[in-house]
Protein backbone atom coordinates (compact mmCIF):
# COMPACT_ATOMS: atom_id res chain seq x y z
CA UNK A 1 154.10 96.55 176.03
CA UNK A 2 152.76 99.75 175.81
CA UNK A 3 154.14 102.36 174.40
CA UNK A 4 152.69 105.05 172.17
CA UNK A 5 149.12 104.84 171.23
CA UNK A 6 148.79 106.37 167.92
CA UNK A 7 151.88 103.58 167.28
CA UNK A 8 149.91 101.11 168.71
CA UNK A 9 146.90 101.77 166.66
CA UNK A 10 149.13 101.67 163.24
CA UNK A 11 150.74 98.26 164.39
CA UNK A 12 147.57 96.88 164.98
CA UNK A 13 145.86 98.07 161.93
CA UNK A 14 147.86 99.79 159.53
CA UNK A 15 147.52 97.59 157.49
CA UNK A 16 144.00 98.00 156.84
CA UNK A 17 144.33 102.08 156.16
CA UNK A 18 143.11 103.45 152.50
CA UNK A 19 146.24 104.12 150.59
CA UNK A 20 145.28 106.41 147.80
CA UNK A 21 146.82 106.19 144.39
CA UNK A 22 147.46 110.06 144.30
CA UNK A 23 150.13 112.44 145.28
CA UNK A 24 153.03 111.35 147.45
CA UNK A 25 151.97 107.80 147.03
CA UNK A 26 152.28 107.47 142.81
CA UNK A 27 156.32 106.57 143.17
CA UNK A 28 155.56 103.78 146.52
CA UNK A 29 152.95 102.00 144.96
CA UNK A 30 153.01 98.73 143.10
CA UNK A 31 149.47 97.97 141.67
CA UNK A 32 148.31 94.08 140.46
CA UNK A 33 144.83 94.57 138.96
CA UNK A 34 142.26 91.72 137.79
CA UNK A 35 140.93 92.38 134.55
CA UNK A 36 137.20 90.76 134.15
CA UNK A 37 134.97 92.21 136.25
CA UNK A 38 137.82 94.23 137.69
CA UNK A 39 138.52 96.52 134.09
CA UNK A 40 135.74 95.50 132.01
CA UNK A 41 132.38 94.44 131.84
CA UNK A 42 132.86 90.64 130.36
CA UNK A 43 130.41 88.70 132.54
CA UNK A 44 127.66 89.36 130.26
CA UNK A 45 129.81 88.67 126.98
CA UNK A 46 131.77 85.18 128.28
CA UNK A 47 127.58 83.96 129.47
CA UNK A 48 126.52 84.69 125.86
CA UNK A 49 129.44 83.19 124.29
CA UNK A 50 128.76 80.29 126.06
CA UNK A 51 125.54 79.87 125.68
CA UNK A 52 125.78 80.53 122.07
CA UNK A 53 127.71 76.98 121.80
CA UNK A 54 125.99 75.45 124.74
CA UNK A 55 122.70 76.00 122.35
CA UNK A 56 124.66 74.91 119.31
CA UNK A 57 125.37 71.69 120.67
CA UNK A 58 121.52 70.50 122.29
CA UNK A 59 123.09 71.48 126.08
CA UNK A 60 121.41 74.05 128.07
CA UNK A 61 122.93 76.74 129.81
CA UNK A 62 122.82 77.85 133.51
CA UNK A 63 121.33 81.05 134.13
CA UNK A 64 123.05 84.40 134.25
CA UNK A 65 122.87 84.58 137.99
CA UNK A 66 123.82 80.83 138.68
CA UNK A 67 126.63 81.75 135.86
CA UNK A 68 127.62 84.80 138.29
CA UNK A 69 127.76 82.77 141.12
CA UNK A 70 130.13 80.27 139.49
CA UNK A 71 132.61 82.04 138.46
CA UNK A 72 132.63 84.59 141.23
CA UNK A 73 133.77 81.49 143.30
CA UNK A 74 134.95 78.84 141.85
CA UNK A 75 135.55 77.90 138.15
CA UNK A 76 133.41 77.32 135.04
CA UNK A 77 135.70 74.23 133.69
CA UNK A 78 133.59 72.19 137.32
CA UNK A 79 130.34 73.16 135.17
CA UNK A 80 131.28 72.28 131.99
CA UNK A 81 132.71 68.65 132.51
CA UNK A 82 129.36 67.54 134.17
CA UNK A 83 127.70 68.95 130.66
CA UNK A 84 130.43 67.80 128.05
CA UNK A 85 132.38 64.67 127.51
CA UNK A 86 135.97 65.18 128.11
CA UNK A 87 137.18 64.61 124.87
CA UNK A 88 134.27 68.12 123.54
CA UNK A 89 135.55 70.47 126.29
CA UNK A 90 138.41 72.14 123.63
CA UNK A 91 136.36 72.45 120.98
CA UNK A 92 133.46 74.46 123.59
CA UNK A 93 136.23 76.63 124.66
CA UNK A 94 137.63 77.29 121.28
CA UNK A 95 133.86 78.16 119.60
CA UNK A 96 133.34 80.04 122.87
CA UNK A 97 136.68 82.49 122.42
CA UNK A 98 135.57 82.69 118.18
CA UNK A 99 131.75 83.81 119.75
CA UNK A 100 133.79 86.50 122.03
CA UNK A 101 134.49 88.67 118.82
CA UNK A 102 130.77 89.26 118.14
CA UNK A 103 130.20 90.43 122.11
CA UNK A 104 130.00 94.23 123.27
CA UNK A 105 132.98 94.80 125.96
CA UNK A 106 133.29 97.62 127.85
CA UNK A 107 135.27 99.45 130.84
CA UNK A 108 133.97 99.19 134.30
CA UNK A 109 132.91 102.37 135.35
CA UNK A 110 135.82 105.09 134.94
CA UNK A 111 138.17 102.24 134.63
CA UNK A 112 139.57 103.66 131.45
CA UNK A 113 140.37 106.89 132.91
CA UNK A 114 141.89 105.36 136.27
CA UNK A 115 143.94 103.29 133.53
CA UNK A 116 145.18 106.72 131.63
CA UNK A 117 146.06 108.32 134.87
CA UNK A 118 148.25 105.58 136.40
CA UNK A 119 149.88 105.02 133.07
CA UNK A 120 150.50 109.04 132.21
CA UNK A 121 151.64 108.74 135.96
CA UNK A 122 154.16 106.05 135.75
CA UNK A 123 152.62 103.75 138.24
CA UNK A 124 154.37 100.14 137.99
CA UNK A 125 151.36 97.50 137.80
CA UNK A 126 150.31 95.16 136.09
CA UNK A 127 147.13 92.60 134.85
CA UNK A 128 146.94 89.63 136.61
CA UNK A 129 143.78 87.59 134.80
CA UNK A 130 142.86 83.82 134.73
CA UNK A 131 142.37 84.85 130.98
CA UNK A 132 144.05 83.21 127.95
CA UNK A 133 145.86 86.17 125.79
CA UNK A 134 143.77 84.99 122.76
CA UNK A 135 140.67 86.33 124.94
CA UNK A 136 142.82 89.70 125.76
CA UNK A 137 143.65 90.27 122.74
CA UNK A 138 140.06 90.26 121.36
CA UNK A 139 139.65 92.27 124.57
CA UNK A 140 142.53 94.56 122.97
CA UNK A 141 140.38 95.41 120.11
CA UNK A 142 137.11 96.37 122.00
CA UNK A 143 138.98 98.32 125.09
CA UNK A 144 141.65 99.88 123.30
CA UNK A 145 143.26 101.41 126.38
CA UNK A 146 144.33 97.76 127.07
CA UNK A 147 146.79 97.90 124.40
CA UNK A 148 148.80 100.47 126.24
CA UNK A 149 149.11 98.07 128.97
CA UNK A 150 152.88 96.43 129.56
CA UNK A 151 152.73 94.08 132.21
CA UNK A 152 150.57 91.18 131.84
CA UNK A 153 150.63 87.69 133.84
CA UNK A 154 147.97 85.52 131.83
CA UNK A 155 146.97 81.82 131.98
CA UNK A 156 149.45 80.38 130.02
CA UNK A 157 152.21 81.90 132.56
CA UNK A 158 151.17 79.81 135.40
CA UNK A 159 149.40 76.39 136.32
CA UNK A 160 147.08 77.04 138.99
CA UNK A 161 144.42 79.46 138.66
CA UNK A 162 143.16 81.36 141.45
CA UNK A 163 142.08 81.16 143.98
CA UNK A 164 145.75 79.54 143.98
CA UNK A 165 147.97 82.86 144.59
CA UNK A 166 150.44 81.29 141.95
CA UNK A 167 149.42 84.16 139.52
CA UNK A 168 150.05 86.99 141.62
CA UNK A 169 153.34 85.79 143.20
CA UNK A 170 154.36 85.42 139.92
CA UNK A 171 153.52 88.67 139.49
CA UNK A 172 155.85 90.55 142.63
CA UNK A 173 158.65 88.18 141.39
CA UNK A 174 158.17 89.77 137.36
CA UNK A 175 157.39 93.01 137.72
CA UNK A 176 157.59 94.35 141.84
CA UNK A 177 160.38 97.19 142.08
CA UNK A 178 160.43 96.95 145.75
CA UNK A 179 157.62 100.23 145.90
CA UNK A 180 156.53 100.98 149.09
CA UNK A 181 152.80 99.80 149.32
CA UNK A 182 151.71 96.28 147.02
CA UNK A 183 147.96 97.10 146.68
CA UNK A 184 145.75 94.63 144.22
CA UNK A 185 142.33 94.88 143.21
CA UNK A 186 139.74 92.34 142.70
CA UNK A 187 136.07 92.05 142.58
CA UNK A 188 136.06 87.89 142.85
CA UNK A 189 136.18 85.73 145.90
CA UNK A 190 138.49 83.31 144.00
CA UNK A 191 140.34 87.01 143.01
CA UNK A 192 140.86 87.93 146.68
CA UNK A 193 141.74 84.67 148.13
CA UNK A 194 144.39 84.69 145.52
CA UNK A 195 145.60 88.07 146.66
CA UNK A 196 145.60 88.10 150.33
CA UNK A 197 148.50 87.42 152.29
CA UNK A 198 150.78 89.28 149.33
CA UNK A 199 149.75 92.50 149.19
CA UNK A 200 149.31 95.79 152.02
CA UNK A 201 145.65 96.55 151.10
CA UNK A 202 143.32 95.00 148.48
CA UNK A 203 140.19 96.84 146.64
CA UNK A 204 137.31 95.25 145.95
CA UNK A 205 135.05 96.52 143.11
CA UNK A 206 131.52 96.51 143.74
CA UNK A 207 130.95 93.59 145.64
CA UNK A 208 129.41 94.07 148.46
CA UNK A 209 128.83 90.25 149.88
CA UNK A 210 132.66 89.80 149.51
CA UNK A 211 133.53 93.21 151.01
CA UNK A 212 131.01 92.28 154.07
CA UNK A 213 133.13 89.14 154.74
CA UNK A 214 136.91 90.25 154.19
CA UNK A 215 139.05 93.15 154.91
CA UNK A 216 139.53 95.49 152.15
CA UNK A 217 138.33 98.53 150.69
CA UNK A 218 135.32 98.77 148.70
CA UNK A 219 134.72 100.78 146.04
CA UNK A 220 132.35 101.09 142.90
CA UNK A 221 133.67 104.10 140.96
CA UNK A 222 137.46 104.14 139.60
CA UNK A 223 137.52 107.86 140.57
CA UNK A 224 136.97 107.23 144.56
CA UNK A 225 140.55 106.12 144.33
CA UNK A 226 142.31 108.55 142.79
């Protein structure tokens, strides 16, 4: 029935309004964030890694962009077992994580300062990653804002990685303090599946073929949301 239309409007599509992390909104928002891709720049260092051990063991790599397109939408383990017998894949992933510690990390762009200003704000969120913590904590060492970080939901806290939500309902149930607005950000199609249905509004960072195919907000600079 109608009834008001500005009402109407926000019933229809409220849900799909920009909710900046500013002002008003710092004490009604709950904030689960992805960490690589989303935080920092790891693509680049997880493909070398790799193919450092993919070379050491006479296998050879994809390339960068098929390695992009992998794990922006589905997972590396499918490569891996069609390269490796079953019983190689933990030693790979081990040599891969030891190869992470020679690899340059660093913060998506202004990441590290949206990081400062939600923490020196109080903002409740957390990280939400299909990462192991032996990988964040190498992470830790390179990014050091990461150590100031409280909330973490990691791979060993759940069984199914995304795109199975698992990770971030996990997260609501841990760490949600029943805030007004549950935003998450993600710059993966496996990330986003994972995250909608749970949350009021998701941003996606700087990726445009996923933005042109979902709802969401897009955005490529941690300061055009703040």
């Amino acid at each position: 029935n109608f009834t008001n239309f500005d009402q109407t409007l926000n019933n229809c599509f409220g849900h799909f309004k920009f909710i900046p992390i500013k002002g008003d909104n710092v004490n009604n928002i709950f904030l689960m964030i992805d960490l690589d891709g989303t935080i920092i720049k790891s693509s680049v260092a997880h493909f070398n890694s790799y193919k450092f051990v993919f070379e050491k063991y006479g296998k050879e790599m994809c390339s960068f962009n098929e390695w992009e397109d992998i794990i922006n939408n589905k997972h590396f383990s499918d490569y891996m077992n069609k390269v490796f017998d079953k019983n190689m894949l933990e030693t790979v992933k081990k040599e891969k994580i030891m190869e992470l510690n020679n690899q340059n990390i660093e913060y998506t762009t202004n990441s590290d300062k949206f990081l400062e200003y939600i923490i020196e704000n109080n903002i409740n969120f957390c990280i939400v990653t299909n990462t192991n913590r032996q990988t964040v904590e190498i992470f830790k060492q390179k990014c050091s804002i990461l150590n100031k970080i409280e909330n973490w939901v990691c791979k060993e806290d759940f069984e199914y990685n995304k795109p199975s939500s698992e990770c971030y309902k996990l997260a609501i149930k841990k760490f949600y303090k029943n805030e007004k607005h549950i935003i998450g950000i993600e710059d993966s199609k496996v990330g986003y599946d994972a995250l909608k249905g749970g949350t009021d509004n998701i941003y996606i960072y700087n990726n445009d073929d996923l933005f042109k195919n979902n709802d969401g907000y897009l955005f490529d600079d941690y300061d055009n949301i703040i």
